[in-house]
C-alpha atoms as a PDB file:
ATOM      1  CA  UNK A   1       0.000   0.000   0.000  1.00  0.00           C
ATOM      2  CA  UNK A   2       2.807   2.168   0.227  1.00  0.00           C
ATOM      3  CA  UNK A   3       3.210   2.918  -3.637  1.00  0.00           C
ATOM      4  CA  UNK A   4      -0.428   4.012  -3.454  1.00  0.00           C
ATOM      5  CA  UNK A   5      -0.247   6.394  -0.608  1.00  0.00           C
ATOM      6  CA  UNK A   6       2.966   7.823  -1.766  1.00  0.00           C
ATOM      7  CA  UNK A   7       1.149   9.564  -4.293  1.00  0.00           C
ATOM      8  CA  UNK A   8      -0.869  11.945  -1.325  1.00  0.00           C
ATOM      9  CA  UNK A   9       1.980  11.277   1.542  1.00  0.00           C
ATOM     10  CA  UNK A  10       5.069  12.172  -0.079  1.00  0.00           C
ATOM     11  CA  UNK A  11       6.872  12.292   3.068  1.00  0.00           C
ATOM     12  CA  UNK A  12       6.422   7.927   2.676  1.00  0.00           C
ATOM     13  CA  UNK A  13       9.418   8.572   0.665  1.00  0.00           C
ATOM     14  CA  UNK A  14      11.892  10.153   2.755  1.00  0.00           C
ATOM     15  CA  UNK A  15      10.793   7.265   5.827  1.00  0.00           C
ATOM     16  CA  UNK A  16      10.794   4.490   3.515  1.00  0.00           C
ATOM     17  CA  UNK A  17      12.901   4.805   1.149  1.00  0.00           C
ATOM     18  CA  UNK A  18      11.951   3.733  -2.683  1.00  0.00           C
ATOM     19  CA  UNK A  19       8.905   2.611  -2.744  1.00  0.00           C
ATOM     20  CA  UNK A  20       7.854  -0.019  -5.656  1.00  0.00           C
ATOM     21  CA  UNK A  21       5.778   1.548  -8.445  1.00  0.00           C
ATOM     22  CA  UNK A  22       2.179   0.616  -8.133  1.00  0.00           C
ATOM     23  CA  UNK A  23       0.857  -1.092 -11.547  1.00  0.00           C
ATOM     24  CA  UNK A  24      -1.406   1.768 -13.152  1.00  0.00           C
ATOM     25  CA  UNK A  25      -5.339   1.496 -12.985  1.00  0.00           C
ATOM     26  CA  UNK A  26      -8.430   3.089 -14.644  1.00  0.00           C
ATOM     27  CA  UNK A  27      -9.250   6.132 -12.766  1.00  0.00           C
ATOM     28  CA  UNK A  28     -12.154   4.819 -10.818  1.00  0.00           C
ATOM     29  CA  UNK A  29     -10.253   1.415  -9.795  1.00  0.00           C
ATOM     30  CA  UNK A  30      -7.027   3.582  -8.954  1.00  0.00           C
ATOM     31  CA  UNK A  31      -9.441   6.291  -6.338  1.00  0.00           C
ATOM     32  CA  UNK A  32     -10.840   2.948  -4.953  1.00  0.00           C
ATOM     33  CA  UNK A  33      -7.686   1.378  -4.087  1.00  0.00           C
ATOM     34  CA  UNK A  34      -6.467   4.774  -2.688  1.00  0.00           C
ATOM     35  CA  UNK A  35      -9.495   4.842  -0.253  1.00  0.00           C
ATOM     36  CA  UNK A  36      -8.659   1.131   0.723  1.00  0.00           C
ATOM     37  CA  UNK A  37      -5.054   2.238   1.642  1.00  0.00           C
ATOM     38  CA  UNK A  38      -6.491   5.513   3.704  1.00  0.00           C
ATOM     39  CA  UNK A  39      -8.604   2.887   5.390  1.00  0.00           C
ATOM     40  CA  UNK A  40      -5.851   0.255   6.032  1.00  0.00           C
ATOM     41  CA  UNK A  41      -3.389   2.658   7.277  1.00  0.00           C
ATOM     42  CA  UNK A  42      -5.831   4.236   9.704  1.00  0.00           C
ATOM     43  CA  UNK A  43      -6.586   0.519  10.883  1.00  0.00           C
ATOM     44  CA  UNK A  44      -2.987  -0.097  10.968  1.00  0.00           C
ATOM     45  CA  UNK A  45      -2.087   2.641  13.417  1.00  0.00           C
ATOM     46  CA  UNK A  46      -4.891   1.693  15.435  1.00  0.00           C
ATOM     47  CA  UNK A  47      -3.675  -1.554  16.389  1.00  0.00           C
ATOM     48  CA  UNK A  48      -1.827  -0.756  19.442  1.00  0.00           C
ATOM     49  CA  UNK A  49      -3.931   2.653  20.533  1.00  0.00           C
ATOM     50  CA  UNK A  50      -6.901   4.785  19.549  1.00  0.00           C
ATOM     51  CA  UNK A  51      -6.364   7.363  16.344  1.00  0.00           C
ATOM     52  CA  UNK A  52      -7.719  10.814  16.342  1.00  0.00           C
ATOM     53  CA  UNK A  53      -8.272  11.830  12.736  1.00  0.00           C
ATOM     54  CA  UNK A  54      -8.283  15.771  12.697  1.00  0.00           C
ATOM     55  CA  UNK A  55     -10.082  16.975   9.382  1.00  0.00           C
ATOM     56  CA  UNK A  56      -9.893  20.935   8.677  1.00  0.00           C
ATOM     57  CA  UNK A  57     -12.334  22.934   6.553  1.00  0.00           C
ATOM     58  CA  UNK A  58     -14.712  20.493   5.459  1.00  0.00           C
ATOM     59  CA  UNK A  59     -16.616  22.961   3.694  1.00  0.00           C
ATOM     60  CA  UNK A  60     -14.106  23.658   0.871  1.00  0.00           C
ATOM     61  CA  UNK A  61     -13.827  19.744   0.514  1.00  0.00           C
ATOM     62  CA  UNK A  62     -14.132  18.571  -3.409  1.00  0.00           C
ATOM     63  CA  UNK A  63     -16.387  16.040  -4.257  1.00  0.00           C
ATOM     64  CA  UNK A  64     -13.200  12.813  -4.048  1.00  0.00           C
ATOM     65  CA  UNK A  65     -12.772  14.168  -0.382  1.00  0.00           C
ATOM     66  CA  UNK A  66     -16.770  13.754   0.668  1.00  0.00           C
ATOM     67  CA  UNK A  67     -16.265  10.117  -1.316  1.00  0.00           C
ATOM     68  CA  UNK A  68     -13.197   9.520   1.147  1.00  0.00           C
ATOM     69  CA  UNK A  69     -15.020  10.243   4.167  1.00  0.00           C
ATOM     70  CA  UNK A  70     -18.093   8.583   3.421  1.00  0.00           C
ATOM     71  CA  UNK A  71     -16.093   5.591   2.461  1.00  0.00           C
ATOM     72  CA  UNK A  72     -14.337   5.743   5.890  1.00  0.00           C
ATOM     73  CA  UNK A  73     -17.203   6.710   7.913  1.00  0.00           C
ATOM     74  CA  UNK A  74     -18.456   2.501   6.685  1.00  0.00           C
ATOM     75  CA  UNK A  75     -14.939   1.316   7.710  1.00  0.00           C
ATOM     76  CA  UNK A  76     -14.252   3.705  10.953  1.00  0.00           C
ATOM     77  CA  UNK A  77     -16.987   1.981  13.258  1.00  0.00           C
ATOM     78  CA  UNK A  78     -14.599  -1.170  13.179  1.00  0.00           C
ATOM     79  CA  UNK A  79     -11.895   0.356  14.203  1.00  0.00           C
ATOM     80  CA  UNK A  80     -11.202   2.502  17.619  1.00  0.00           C
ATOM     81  CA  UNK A  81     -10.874   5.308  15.662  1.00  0.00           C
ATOM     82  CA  UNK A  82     -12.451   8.795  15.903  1.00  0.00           C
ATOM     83  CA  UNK A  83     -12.837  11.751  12.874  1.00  0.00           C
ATOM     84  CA  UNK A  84     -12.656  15.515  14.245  1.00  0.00           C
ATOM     85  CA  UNK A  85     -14.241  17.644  11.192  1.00  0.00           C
ATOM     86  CA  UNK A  86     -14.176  21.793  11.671  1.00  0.00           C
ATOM     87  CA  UNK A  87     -16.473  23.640   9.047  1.00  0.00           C
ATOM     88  CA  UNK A  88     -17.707  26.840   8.363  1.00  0.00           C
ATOM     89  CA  UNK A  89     -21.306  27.740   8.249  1.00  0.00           C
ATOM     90  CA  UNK A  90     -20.627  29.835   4.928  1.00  0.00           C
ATOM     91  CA  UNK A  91     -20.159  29.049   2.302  1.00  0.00           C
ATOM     92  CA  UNK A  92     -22.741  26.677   2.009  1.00  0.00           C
ATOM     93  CA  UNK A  93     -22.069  22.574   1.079  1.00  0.00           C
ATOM     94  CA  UNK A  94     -24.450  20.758  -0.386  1.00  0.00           C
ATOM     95  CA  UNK A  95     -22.252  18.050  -0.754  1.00  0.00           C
ATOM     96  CA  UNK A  96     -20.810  18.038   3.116  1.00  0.00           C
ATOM     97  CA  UNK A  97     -24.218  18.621   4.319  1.00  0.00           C
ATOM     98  CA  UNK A  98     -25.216  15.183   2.549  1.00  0.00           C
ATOM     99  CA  UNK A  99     -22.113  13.351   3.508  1.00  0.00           C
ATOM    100  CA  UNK A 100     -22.499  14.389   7.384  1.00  0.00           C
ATOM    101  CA  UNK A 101     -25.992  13.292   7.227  1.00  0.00           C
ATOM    102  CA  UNK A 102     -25.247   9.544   5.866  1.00  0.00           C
ATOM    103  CA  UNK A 103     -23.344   9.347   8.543  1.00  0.00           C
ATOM    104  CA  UNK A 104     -25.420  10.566  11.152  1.00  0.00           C
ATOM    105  CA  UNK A 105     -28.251   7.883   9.722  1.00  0.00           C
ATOM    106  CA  UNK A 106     -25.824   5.056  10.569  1.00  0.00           C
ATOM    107  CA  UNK A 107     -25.399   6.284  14.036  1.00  0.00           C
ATOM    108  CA  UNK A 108     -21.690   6.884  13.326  1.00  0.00           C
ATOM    109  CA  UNK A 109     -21.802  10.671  14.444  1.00  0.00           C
ATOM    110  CA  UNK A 110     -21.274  12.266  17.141  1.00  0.00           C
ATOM    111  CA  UNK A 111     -23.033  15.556  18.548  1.00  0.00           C
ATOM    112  CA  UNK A 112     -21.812  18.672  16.684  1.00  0.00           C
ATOM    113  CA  UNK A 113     -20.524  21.380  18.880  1.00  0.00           C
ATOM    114  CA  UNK A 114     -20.905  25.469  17.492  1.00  0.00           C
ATOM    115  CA  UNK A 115     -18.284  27.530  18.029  1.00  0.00           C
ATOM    116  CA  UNK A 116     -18.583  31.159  18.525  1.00  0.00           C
ATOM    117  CA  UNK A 117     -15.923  33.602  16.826  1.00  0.00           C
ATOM    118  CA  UNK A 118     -12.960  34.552  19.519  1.00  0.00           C
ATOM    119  CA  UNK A 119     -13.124  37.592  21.246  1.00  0.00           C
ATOM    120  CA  UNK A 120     -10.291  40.355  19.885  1.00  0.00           C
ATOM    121  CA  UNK A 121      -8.582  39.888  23.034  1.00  0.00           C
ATOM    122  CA  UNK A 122      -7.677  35.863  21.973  1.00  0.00           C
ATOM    123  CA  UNK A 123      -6.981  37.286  18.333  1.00  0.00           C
ATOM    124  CA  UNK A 124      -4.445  39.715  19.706  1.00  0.00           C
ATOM    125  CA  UNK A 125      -2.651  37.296  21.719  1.00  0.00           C
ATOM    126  CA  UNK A 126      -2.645  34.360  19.044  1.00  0.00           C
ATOM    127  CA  UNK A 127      -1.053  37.136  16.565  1.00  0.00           C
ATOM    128  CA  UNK A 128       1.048  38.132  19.487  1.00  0.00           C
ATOM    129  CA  UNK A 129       2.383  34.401  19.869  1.00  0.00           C
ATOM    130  CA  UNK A 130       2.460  33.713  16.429  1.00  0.00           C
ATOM    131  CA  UNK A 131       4.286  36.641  15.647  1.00  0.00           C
ATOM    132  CA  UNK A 132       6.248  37.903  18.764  1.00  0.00           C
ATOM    133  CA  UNK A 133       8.352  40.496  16.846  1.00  0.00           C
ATOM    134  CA  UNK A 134       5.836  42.621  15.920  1.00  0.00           C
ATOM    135  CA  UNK A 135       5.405  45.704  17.609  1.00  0.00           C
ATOM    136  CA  UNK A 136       2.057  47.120  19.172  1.00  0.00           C
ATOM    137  CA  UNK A 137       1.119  49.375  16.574  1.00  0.00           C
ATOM    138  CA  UNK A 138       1.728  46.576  14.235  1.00  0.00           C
ATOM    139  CA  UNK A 139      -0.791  44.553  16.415  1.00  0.00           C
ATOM    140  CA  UNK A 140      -3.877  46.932  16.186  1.00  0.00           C
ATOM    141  CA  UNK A 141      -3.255  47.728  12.274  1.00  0.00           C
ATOM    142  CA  UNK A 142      -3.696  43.672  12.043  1.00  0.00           C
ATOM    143  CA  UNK A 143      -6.427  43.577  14.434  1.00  0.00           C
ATOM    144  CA  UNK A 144      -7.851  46.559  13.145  1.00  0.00           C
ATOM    145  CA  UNK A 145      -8.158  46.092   9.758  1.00  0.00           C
ATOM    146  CA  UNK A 146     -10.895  48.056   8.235  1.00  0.00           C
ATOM    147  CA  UNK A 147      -9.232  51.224   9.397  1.00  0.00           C
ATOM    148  CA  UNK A 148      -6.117  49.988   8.235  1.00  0.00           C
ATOM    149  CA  UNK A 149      -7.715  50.312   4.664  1.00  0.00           C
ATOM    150  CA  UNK A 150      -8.317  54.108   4.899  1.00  0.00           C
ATOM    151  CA  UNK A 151      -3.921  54.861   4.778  1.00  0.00           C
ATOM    152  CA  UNK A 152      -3.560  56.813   1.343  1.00  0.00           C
ATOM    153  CA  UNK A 153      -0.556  53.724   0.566  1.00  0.00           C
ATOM    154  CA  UNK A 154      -3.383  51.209   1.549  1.00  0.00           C
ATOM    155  CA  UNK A 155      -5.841  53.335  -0.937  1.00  0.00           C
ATOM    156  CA  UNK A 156      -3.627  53.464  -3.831  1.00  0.00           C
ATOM    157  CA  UNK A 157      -3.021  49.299  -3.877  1.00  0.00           C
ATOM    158  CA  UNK A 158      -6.860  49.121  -3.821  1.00  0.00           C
ATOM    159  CA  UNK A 159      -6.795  51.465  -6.790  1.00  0.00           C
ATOM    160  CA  UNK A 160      -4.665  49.825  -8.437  1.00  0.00           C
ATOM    161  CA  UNK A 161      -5.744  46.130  -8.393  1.00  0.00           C
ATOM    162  CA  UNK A 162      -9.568  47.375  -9.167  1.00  0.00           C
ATOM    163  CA  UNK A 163      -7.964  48.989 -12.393  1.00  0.00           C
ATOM    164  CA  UNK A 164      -6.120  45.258 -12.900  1.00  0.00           C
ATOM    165  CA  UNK A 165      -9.426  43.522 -12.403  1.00  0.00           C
ATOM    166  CA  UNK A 166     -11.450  45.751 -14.617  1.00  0.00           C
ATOM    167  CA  UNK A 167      -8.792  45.170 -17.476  1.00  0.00           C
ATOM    168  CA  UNK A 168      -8.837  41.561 -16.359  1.00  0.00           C
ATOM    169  CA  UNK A 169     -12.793  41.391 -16.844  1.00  0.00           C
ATOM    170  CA  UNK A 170     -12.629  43.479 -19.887  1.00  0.00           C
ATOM    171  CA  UNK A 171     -10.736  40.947 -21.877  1.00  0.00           C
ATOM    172  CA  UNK A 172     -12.471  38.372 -20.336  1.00  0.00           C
ATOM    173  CA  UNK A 173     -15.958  39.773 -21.743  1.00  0.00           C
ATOM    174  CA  UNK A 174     -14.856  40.579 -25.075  1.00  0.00           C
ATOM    175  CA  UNK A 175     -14.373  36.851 -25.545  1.00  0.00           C
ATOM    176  CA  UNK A 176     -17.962  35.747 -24.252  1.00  0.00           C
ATOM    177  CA  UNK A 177     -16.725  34.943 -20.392  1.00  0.00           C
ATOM    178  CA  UNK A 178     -18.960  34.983 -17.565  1.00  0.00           C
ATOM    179  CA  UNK A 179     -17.694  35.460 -14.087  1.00  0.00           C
ATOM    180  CA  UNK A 180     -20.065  33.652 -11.077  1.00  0.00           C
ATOM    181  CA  UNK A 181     -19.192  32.451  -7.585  1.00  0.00           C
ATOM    182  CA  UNK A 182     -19.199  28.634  -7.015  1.00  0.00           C
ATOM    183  CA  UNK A 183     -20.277  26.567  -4.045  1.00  0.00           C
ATOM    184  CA  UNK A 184     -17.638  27.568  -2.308  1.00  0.00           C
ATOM    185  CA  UNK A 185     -18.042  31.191  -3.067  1.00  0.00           C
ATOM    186  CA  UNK A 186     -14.788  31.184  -4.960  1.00  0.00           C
ATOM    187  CA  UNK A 187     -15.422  33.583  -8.305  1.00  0.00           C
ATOM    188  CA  UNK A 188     -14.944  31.586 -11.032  1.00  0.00           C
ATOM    189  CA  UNK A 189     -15.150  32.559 -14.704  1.00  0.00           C
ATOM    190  CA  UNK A 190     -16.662  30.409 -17.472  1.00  0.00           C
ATOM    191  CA  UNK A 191     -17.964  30.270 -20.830  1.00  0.00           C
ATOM    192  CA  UNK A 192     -21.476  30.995 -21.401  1.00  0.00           C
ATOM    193  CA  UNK A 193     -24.686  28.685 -22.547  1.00  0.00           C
ATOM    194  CA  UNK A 194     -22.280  26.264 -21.059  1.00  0.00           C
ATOM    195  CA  UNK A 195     -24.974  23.206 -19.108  1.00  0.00           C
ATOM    196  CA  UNK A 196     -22.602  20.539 -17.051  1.00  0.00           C
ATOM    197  CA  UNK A 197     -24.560  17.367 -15.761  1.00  0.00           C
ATOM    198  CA  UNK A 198     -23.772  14.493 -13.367  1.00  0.00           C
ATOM    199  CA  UNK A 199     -25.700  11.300 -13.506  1.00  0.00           C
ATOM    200  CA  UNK A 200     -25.839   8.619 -10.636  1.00  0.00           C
ATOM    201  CA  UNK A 201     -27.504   5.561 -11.051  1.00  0.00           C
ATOM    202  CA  UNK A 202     -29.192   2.251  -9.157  1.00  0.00           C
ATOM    203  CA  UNK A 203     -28.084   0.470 -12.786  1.00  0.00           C
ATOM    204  CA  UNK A 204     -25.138  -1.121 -11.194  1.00  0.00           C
ATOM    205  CA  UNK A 205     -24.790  -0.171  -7.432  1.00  0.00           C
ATOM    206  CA  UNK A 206     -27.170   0.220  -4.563  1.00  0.00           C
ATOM    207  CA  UNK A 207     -27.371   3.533  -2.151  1.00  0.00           C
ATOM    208  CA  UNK A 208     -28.512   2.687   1.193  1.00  0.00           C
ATOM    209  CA  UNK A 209     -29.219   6.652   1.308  1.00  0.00           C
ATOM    210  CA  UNK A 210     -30.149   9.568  -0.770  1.00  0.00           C
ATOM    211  CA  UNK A 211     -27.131  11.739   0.320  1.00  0.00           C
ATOM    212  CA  UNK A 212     -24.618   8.560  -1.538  1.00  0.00           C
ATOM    213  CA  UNK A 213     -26.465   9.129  -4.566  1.00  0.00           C
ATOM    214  CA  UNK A 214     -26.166  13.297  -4.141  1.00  0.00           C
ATOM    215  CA  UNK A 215     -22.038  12.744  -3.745  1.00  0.00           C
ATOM    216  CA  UNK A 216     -22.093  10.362  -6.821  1.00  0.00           C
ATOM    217  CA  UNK A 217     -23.197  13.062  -8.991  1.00  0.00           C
ATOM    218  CA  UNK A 218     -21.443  15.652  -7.501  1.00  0.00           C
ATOM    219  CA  UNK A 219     -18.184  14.218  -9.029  1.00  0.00           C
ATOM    220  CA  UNK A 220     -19.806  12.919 -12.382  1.00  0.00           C
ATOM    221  CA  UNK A 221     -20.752  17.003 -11.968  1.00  0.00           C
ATOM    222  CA  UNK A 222     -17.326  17.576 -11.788  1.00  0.00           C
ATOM    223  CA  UNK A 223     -16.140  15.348 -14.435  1.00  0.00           C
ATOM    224  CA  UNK A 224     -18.431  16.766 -17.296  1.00  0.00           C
ATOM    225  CA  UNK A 225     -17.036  20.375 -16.011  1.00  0.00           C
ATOM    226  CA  UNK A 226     -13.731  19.401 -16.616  1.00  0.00           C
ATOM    227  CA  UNK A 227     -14.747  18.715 -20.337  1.00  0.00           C
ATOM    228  CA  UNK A 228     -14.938  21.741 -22.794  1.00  0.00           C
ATOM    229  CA  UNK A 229     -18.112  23.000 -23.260  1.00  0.00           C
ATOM    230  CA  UNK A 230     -21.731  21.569 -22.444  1.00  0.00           C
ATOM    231  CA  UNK A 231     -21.813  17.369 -21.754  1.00  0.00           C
ATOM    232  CA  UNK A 232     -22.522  14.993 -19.012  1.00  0.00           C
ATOM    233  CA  UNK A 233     -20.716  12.617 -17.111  1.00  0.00           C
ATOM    234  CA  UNK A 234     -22.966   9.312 -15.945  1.00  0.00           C
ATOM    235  CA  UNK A 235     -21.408   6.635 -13.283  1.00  0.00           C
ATOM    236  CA  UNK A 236     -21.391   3.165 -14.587  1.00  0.00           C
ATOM    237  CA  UNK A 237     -19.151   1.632 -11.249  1.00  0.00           C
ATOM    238  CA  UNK A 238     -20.289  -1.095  -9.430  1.00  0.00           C
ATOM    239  CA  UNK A 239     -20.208  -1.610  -5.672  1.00  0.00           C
END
């Protein structure tokens, strides 16, 4: 499994030494062996104590991360394992949203806990640790942003990268671009009468829950949008 893991944990490398090439696999057959190595390694550190498997920023997770998790969330309740996710409320995730609540039908979740924002007090000493050189005035211009913005230096980069974008968008629209925010409210610029479409199916595979089907075309989504222009992408995997 080493070969296969290699490929997201370079680091393997420098611990293991050469690792044998892995023999190469359609794309589907090469993410499913990738997931079964995520999933053995996690049971193979688990064997002598329990793992704590810290997850950041779920809500900017593509659709081949949601897969991942879902696919350990089915393998984690054999093991003494336990998945820490942070996300944000905004931007919006479809996709997380139907991921967290396939796992919360198979009684795999635990309670989710809500945060509130730090108080400026905790910001100001986590920039004060983090950066212990800076001075106190540098401090409150960092803590204090939006008045920051109002120095004339401050005003004249603003200036100038509006100009940049409006050139930017200029070209862009001469040539029949359109420029829209994602899911992940990330502006992204694309061609328009452009129509993308994922397709799951029950044709080969079974979902035990709507939110398996939802992540399944997510990625065919994803797939057709990697294509020029309009198209779909349909899933014809088994299992």
């Amino acid at each position: 499994m080493a070969s296969i893991l290699a490929a997201i944990l370079p680091e393997l490398v420098s611990r293991l030494g050469e690792v044998p090439a892995s023999y190469p696999l359609p794309a589907e057959q090469a993410r499913l062996r990738l997931f079964e190595a995520v999933g053995e390694l996690i049971a193979w550190s688990a064997l002598d104590r329990p793992v704590l498997l810290v997850l950041d920023d779920l809500h900017l997770a593509d659709a081949a991360s949601m897969a991942l998790l879902a696919y350990l969330g089915r393998r984690l309740p054999e093991q003494p394992a336990f998945v820490l996710g942070t996300r944000r409320g905004a931007p919006a995730s479809a996709r997380l949203d139907a991921t967290v609540e396939g796992l919360d039908r198979r009684g795999i979740m635990a309670p989710e806990l809500v945060l509130a924002p730090l108080p400026a007090g905790a910001v100001h000493a986590i920039v004060a640790g983090a950066a212990p050189t800076l001075d106190a005035d540098e401090l409150t211009r960092l803590q204090y942003r939006y008045l920051d913005l109002r120095r004339p230096e401050m005003a004249r980069v603003l200036r100038l990268r509006a100009r940049l974008n409006a050139i930017i968008r200029g070209y862009l629209d001469e040539r029949g671009f359109v420029e829209v925010n994602d899911r992940q409210g990330n502006p992204r610029k694309f061609p328009l009468l452009t129509l993308s479409v994922g397709v799951a199916t029950t044709k080969n595979r079974h979902f035990s829950h709507y939110g398996e089907a939802v992540a399944i075309a997510t990625e065919m989504k994803q797939v057709a949008k990697a294509r020029q222009g309009s198209g779909f992408a349909i899933d014809r995997r088994s299992g």
